[in-house]
C-alpha atoms as a PDB file:
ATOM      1  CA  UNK A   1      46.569  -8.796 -18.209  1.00  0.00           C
ATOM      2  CA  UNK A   2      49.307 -11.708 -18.991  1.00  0.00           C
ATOM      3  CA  UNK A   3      50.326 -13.517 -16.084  1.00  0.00           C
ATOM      4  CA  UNK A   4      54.001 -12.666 -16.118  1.00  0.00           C
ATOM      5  CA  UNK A   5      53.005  -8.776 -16.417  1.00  0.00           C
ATOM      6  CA  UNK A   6      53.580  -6.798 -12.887  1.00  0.00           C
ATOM      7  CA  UNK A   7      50.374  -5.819 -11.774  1.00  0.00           C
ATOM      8  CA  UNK A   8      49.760  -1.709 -12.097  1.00  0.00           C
ATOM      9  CA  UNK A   9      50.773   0.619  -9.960  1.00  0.00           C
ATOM     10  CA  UNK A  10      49.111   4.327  -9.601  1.00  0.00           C
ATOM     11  CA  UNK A  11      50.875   6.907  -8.564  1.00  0.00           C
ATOM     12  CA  UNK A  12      50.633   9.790  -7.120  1.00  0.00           C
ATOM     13  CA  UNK A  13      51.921  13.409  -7.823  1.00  0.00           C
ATOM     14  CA  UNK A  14      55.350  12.893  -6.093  1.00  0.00           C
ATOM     15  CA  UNK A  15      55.462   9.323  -6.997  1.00  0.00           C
ATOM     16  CA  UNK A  16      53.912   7.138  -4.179  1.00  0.00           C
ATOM     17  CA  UNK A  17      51.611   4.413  -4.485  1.00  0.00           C
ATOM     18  CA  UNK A  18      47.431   5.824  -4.501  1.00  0.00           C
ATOM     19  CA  UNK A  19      46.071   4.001  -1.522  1.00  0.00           C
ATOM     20  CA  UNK A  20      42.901   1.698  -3.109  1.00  0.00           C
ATOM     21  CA  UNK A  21      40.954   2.873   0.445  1.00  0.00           C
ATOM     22  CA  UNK A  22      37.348   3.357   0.062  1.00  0.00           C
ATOM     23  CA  UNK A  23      36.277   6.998   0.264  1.00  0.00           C
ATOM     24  CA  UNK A  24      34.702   6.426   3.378  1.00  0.00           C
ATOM     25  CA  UNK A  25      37.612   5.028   4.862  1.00  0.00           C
ATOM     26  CA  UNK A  26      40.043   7.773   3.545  1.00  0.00           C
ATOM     27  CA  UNK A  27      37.232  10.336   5.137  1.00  0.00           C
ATOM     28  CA  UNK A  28      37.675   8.781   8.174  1.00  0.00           C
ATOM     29  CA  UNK A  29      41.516   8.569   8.301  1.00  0.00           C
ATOM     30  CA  UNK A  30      41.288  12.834   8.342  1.00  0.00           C
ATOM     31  CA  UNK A  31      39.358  13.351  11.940  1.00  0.00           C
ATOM     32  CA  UNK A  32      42.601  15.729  13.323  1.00  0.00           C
ATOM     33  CA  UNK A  33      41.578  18.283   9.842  1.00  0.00           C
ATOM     34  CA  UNK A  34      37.975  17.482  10.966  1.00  0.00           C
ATOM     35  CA  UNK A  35      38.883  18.701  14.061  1.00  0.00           C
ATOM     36  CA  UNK A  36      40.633  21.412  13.638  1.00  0.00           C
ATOM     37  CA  UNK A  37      37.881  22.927  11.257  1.00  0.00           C
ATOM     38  CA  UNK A  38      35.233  22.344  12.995  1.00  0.00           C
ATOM     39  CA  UNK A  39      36.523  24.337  16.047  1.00  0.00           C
ATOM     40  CA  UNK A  40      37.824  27.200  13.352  1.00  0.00           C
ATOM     41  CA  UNK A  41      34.032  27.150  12.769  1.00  0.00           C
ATOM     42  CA  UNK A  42      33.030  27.483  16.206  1.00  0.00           C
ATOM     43  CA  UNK A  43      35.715  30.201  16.669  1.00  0.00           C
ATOM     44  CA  UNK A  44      33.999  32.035  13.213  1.00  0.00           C
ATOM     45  CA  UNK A  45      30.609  31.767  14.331  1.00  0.00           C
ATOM     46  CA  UNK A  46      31.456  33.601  17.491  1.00  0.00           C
ATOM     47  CA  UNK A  47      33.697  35.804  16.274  1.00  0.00           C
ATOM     48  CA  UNK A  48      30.619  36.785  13.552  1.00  0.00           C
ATOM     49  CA  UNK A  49      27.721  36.703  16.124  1.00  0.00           C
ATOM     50  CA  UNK A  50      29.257  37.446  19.860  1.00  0.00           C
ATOM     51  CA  UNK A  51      32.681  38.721  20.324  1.00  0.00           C
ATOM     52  CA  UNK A  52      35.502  39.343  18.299  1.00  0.00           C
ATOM     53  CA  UNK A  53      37.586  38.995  20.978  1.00  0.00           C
ATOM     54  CA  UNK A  54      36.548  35.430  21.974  1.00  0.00           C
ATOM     55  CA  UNK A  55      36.524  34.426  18.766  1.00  0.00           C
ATOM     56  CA  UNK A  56      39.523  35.590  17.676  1.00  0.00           C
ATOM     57  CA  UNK A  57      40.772  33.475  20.617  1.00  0.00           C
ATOM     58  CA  UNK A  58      39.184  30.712  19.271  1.00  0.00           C
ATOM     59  CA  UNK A  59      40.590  30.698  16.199  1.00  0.00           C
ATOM     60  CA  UNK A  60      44.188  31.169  17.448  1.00  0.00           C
ATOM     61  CA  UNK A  61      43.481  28.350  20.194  1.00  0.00           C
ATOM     62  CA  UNK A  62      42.246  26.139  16.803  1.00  0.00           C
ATOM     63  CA  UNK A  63      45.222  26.423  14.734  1.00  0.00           C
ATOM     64  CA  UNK A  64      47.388  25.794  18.064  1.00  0.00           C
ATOM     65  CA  UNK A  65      45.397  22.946  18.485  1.00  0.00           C
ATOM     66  CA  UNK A  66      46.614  21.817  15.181  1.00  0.00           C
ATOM     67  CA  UNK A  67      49.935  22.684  15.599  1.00  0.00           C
ATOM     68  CA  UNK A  68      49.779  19.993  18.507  1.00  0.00           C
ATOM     69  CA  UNK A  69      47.952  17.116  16.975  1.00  0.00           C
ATOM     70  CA  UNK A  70      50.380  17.637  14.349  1.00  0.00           C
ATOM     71  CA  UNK A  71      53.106  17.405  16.749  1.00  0.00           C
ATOM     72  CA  UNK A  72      52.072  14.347  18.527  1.00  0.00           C
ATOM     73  CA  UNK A  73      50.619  12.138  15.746  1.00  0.00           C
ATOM     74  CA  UNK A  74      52.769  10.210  13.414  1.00  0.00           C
ATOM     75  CA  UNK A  75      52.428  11.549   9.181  1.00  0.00           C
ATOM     76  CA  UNK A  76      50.523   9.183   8.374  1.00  0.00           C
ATOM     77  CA  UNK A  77      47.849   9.387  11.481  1.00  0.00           C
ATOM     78  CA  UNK A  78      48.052  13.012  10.626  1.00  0.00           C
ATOM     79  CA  UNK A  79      46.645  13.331   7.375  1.00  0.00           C
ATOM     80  CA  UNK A  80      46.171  16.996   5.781  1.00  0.00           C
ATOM     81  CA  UNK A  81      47.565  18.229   8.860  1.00  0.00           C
ATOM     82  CA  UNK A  82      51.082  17.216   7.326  1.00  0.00           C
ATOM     83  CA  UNK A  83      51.976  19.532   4.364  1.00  0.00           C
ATOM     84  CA  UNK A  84      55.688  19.822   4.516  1.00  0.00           C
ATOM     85  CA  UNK A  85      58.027  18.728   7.076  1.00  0.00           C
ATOM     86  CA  UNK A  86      56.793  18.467  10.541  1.00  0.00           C
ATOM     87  CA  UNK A  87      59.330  21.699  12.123  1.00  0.00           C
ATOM     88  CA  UNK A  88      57.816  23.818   9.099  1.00  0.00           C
ATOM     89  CA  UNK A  89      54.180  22.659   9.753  1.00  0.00           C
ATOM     90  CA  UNK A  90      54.948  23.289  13.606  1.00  0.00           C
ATOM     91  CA  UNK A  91      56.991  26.582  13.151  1.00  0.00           C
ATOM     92  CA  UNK A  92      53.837  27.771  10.655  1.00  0.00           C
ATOM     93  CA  UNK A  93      51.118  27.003  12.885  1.00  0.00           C
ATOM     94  CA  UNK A  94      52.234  27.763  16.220  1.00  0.00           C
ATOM     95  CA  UNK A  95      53.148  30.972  14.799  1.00  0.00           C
ATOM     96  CA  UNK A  96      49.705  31.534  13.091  1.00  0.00           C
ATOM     97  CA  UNK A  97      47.957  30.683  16.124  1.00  0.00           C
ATOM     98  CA  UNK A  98      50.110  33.036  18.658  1.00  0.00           C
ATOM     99  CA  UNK A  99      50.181  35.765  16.230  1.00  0.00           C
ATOM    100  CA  UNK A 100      46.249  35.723  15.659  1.00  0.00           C
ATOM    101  CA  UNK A 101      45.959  35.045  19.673  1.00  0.00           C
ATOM    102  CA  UNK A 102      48.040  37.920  20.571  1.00  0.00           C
ATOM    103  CA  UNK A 103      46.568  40.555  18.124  1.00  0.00           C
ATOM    104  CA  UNK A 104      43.040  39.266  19.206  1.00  0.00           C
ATOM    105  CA  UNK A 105      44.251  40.402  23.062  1.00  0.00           C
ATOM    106  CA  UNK A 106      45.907  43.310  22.469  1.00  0.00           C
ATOM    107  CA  UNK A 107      43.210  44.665  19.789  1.00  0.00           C
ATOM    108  CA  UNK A 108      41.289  47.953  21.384  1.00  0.00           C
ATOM    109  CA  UNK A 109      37.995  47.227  22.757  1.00  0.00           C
ATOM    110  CA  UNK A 110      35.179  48.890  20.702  1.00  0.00           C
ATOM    111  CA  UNK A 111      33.761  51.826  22.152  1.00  0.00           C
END
């Protein structure tokens, strides 16, 4: 590369600059996802082995959870928490998680 040449640039999809992070770093930078899955796998694992009830619980309490580190942590602390803007994120999830919550409570106990 010439001197006077700019130096390149990579892009992403929507146009911004590709971070030059190491992977390990970029891993790191997405503990509130790492988070929020592992407790959706908690939430599975009881829902699959103990109680659908509880589980189900879980799993609504997980994407709430979300919902709230997505509320309280800045985009770019947030990482593949943020999708879209942060009311359609909130509106999504918070809605998810009540709506699975709520059917989990009012769901007939087996007999």
């Amino acid at each position: 590369m010439a001197a006077d040449e700019p130096p390149v640039v990579r892009l992403d999809g929507e146009g911004n600059p590709i971070d030059d992070q190491p992977l390990i770093e970029r891993t790191i930078d997405q503990w509130p996802l790492a988070l929020v899955l592992l407790a959706l796998a908690l939430g599975v694992i009881v829902l699959s082995f103990y109680d659908f009830r509880v589980g189900s619980v879980m799993l609504g309490a997980a994407v709430i959870f979300g919902a709230a580190l997505r509320m309280v942590l800045p985009r770019d602390r947030a990482g593949l928490l943020a999708i879209r803007s942060r009311p359609i994120d909130l509106v999504t999830m918070y809605g998810l998680g009540i709506a699975l919550t709520t059917v989990a409570v009012l769901v007939p106990p087996a007999r």
